[in-house]
Protein backbone atom coordinates (compact mmCIF):
# COMPACT_ATOMS: atom_id res chain seq x y z
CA UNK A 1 0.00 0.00 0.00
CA UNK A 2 2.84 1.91 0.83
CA UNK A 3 4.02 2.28 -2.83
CA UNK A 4 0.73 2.86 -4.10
CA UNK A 5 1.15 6.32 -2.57
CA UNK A 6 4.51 7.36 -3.50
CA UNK A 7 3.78 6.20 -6.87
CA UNK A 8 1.07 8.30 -6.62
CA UNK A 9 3.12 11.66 -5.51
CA UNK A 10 5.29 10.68 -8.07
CA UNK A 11 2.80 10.50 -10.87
CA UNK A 12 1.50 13.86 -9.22
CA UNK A 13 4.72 15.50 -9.37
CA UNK A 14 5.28 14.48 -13.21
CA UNK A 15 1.88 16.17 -14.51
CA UNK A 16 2.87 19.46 -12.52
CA UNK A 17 6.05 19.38 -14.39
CA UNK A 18 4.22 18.62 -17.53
CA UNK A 19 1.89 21.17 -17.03
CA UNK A 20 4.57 23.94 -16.24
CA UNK A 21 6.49 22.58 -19.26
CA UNK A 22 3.74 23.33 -21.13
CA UNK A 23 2.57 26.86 -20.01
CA UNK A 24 6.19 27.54 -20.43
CA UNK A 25 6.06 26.80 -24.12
CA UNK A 26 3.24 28.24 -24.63
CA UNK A 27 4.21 31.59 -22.99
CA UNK A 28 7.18 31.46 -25.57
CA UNK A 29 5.32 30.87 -28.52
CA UNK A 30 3.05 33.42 -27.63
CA UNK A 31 6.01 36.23 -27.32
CA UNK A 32 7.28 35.02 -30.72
CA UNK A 33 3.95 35.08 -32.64
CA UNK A 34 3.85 38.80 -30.70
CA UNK A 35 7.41 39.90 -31.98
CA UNK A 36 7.03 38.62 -35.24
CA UNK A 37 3.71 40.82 -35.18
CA UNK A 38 5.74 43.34 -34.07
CA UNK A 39 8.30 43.04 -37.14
CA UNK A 40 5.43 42.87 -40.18
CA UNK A 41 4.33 46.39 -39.13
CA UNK A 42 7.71 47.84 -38.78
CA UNK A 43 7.23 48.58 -34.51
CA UNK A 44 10.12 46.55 -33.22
């Protein structure tokens, strides 16, 4: 039984990860879709 709950912290840990992996991504590809906005109308 023991196991069953650090495999579950474990497993809990990984999709926090995951899901700050994938905010982090998505914050960059939201600053490059911005920039390169940015650059087509001659601002940056």
């Amino acid at each position: 039984m023991r196991w069953l709950l650090s495999l579950t912290r474990i497993t809990y840990l990984s999709k926090l990860i995951g899901i700050c992996s994938i905010a982090a991504f998505l914050q960059l590809e939201l600053f490059w879709v911005y920039s390169e906005n940015l650059t087509l109308l001659g601002l940056a």
